[in-house]
Protein backbone atom coordinates (compact mmCIF):
# COMPACT_ATOMS: atom_id res chain seq x y z
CA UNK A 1 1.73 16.37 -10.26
CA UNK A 2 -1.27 14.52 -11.42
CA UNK A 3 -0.35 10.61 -11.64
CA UNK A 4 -1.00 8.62 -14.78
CA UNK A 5 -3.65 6.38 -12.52
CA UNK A 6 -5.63 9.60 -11.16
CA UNK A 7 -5.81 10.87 -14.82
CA UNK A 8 -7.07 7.37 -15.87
CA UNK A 9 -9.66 7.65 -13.16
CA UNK A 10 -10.26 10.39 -14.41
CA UNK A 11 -10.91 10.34 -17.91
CA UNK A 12 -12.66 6.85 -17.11
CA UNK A 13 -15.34 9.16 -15.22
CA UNK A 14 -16.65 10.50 -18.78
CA UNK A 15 -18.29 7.07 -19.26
CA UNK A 16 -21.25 6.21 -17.36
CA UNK A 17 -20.44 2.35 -16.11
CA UNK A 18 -17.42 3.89 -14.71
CA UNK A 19 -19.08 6.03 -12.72
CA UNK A 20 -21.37 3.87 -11.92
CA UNK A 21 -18.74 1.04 -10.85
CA UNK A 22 -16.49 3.57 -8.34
CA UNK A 23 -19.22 5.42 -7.33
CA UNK A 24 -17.56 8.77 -8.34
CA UNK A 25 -18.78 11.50 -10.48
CA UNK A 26 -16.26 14.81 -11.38
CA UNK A 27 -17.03 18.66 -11.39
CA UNK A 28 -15.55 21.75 -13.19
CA UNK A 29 -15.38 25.16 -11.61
CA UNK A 30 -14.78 26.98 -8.58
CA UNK A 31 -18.81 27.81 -8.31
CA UNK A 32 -19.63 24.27 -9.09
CA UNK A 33 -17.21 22.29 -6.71
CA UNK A 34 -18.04 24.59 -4.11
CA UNK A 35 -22.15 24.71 -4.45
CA UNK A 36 -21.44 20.70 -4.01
CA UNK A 37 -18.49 21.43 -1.25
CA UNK A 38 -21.42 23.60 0.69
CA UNK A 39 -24.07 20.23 0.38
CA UNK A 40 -21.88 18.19 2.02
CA UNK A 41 -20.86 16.01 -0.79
CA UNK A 42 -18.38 14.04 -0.01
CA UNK A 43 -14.77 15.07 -1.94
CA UNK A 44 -12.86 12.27 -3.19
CA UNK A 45 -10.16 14.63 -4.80
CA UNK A 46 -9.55 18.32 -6.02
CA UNK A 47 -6.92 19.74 -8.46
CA UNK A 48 -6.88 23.31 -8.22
CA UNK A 49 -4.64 26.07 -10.01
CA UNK A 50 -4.96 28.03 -6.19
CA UNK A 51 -4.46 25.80 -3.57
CA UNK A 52 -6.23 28.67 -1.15
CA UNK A 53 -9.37 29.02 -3.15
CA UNK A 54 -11.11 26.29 -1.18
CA UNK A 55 -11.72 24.74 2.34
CA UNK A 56 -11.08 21.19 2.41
CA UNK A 57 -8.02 19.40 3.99
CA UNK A 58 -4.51 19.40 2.53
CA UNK A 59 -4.39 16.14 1.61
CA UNK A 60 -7.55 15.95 -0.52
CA UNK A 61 -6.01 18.33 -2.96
CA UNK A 62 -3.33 18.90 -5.35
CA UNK A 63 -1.96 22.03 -6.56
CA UNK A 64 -1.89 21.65 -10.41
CA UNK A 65 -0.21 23.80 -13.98
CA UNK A 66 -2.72 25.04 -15.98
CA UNK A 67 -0.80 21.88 -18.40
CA UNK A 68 -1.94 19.37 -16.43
CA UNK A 69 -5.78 20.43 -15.92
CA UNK A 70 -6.08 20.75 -19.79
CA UNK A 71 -5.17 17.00 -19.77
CA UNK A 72 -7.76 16.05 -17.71
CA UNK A 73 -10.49 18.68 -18.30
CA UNK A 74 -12.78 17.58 -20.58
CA UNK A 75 -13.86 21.56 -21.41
CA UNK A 76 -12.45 23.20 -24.07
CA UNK A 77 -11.46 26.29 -22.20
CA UNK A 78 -10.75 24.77 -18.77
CA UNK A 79 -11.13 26.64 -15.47
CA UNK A 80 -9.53 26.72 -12.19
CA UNK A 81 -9.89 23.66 -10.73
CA UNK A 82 -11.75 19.72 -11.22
CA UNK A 83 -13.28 17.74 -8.78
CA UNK A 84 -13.86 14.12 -8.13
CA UNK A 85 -16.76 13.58 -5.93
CA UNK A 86 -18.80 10.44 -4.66
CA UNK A 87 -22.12 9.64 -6.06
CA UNK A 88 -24.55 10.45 -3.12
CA UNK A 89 -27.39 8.09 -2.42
CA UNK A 90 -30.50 9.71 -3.46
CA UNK A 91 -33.63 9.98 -1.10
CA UNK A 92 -37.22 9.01 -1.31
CA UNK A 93 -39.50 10.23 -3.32
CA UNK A 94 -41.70 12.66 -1.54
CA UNK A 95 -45.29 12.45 -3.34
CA UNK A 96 -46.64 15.56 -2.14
CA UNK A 97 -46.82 18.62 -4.19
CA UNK A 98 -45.14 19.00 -8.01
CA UNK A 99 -43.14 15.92 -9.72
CA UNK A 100 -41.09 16.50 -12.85
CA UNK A 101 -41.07 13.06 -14.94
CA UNK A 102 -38.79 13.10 -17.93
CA UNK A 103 -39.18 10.48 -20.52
CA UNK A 104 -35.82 9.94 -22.47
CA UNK A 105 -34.61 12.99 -22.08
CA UNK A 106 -30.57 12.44 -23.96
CA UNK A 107 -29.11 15.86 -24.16
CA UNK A 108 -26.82 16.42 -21.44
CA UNK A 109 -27.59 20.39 -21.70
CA UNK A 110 -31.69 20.11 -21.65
CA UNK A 111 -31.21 18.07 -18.31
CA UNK A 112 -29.11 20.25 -16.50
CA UNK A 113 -31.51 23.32 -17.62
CA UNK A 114 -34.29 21.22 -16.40
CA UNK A 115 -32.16 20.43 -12.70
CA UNK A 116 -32.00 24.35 -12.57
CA UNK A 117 -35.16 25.06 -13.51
CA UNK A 118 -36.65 22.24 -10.92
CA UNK A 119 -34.10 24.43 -7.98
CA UNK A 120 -36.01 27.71 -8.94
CA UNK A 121 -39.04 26.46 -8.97
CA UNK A 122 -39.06 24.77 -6.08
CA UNK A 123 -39.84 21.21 -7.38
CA UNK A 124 -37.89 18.65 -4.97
CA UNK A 125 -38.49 15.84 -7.10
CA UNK A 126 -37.11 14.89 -10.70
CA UNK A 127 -38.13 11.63 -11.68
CA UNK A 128 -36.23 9.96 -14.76
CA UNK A 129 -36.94 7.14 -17.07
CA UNK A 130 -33.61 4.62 -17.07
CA UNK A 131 -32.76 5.64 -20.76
CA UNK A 132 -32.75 9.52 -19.83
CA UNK A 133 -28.55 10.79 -19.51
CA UNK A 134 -27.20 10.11 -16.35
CA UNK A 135 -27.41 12.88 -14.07
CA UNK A 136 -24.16 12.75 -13.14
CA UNK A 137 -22.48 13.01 -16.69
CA UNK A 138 -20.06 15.80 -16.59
CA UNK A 139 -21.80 18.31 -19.31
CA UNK A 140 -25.27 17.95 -16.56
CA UNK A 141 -23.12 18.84 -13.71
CA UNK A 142 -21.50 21.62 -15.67
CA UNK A 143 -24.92 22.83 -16.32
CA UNK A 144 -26.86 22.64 -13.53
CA UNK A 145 -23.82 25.25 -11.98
CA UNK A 146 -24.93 23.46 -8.52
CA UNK A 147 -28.65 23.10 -8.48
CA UNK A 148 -28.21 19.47 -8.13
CA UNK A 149 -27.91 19.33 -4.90
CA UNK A 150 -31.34 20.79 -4.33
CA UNK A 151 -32.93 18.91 -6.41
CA UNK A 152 -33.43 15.34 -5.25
CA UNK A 153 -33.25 13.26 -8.78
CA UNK A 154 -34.21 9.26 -8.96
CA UNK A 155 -34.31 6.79 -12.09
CA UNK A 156 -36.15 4.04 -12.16
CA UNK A 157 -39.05 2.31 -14.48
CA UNK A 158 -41.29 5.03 -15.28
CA UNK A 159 -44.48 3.25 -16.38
CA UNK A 160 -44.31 1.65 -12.58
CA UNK A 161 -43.48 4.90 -10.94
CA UNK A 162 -46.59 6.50 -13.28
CA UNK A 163 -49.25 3.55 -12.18
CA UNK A 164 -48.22 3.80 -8.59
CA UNK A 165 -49.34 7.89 -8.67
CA UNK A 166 -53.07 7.32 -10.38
CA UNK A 167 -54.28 7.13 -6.92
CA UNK A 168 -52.62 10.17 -5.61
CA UNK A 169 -52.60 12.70 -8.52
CA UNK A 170 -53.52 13.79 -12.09
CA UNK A 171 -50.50 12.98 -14.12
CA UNK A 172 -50.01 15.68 -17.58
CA UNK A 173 -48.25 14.85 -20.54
CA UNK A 174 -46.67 17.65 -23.02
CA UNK A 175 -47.98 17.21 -26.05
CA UNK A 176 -48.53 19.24 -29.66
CA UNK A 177 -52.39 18.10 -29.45
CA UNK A 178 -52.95 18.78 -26.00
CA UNK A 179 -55.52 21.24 -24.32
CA UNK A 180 -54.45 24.88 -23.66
CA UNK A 181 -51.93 25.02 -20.90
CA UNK A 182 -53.21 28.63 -20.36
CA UNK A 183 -57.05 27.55 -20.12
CA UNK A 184 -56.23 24.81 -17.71
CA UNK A 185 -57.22 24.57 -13.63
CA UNK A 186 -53.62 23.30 -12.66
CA UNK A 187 -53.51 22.17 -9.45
CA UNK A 188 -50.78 22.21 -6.89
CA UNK A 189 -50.35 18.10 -6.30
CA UNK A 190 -49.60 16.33 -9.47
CA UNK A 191 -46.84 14.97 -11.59
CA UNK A 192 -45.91 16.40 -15.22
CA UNK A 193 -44.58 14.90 -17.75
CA UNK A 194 -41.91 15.52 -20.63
CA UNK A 195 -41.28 13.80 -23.28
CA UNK A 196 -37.65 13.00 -25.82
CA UNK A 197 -36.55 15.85 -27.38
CA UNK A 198 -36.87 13.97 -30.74
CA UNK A 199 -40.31 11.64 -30.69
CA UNK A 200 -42.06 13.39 -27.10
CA UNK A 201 -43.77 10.95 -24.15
CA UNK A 202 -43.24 7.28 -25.51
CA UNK A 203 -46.48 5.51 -26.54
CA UNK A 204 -46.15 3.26 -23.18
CA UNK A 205 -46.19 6.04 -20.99
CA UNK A 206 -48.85 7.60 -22.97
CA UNK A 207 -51.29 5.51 -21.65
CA UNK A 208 -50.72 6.66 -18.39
CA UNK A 209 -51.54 10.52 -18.87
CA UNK A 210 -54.55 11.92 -17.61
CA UNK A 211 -54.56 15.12 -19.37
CA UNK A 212 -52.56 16.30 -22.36
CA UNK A 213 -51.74 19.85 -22.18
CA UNK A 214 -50.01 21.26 -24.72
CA UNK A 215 -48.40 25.34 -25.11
CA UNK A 216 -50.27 26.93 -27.74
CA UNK A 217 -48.37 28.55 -30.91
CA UNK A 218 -48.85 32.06 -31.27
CA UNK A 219 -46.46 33.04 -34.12
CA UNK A 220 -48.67 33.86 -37.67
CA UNK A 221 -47.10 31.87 -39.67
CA UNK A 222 -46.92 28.28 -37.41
CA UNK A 223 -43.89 26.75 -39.07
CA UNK A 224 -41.78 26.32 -35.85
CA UNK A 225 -42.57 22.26 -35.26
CA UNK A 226 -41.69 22.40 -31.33
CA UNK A 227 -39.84 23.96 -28.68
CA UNK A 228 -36.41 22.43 -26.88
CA UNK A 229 -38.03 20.47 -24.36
CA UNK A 230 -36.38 22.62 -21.59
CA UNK A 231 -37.76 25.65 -22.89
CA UNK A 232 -40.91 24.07 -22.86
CA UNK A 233 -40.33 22.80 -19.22
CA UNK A 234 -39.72 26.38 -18.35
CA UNK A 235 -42.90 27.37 -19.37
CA UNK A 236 -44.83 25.04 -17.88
CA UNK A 237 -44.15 25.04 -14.52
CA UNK A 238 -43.84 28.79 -14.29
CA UNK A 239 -47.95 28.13 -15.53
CA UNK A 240 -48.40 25.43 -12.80
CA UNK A 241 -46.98 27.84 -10.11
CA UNK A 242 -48.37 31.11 -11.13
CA UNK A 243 -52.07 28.76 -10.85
């Protein structure tokens, strides 16, 4: 039986400081939980309808009703089993080859896309502004479906991380105005970067970019005003790769 102090834990693990102040973060999903099982992660605590389906010791799981993980699930449909994990320290940045920089990215949804999309890619580092959604927020975790822990993801100040890479490589921006994506030399060591799904790359971090790009619009009639930022991040590094 789940006790009234692990489902306050729990639900407590929706909100960011609480994460942030036990140093746990939760996961849906047999896939999920065992992508981060398979990284080494280190479990805190499973609740699992099958008490077979995974390999981890006795007494860091519970067998639960399908009652008691609706009560703690935050997914509408819940599935088989929910995870607590521990936040794992993340590693240094490695300043060779691609960089993802996000800008105030807020939907849960675009940056889990965007932590898949990094993993098949092959870009090893996501850099975040400190006002982009945590990472760890249950709706990324859900959608990354594991990628995150291939992906090694840090947030810090932006604008410092930005100035510290003029002397190492061309930083891009995403914007409407920018040049041709598709008539661009891309090169393989630089870092790119995307902007709020709502106002694009803040005016601070503007200054920083060293060449706008921008996806051109094909469609005749040119009424669409932009694309969801992880589409758009899609696009663009498939373009930097393929160059």
């Amino acid at each position: 039986m789940v006790s009234k102090n692990q489902k306050k834990l729990i639900k407590s693990l929706y909100q960011k400081k609480y994460r942030k102040q036990h140093g746990l973060f939760i996961a849906e999903g047999k896939k999920v939980i065992n992508e981060l099982l398979e990284a080494n992660l280190k479990l805190n605590k499973l609740f699992t309808l099958d008490e077979n389906a995974f390999d981890v010791d006795d007494n860091l799981q519970l067998h639960v009703s399908i009652e008691e993980l609706k009560q703690i699930s935050f997914l509408t449909t819940p599935q088989t089993a929910l995870a607590i994990f521990f936040i794992p320290e993340m590693e240094e940045i490695n300043t060779a080859g691609l960089i993802l920089a996000l800008d105030d990215i807020r939907d849960p949804g675009n940056l889990g896309t965007i932590i898949r999309l990094c993993d098949w890619f092959g870009i090893s580092d996501l850099v975040c502004s400190s006002q982009t959604v945590d990472c760890f927020n249950p709706k990324v975790i859900q959608a990354t479906m594991g990628s995150i822990t291939r992906v090694n993801i840090n947030y810090l100040d932006l604008g410092e991380f930005l100035r510290s890479q003029k002397s190492n490589a061309i930083i891009f921006g995403t914007f409407m105005n920018g040049d041709n994506l598709y008539s661009e030399s891309l090169p393989e060591h630089a870092t790119i970067v995307m902007g709020n799904e709502a106002n694009g790359i803040s005016k601070e971090i503007e200054k920083l970019i060293d060449k706008r790009i921008t996806i051109p619009q094909f469609g005749i009639n040119q009424k669409t005003e932009s694309l969801n930022v992880a589409t758009a991040t899609a696009i663009v590094l498939s373009e930097f790769k393929r160059s």
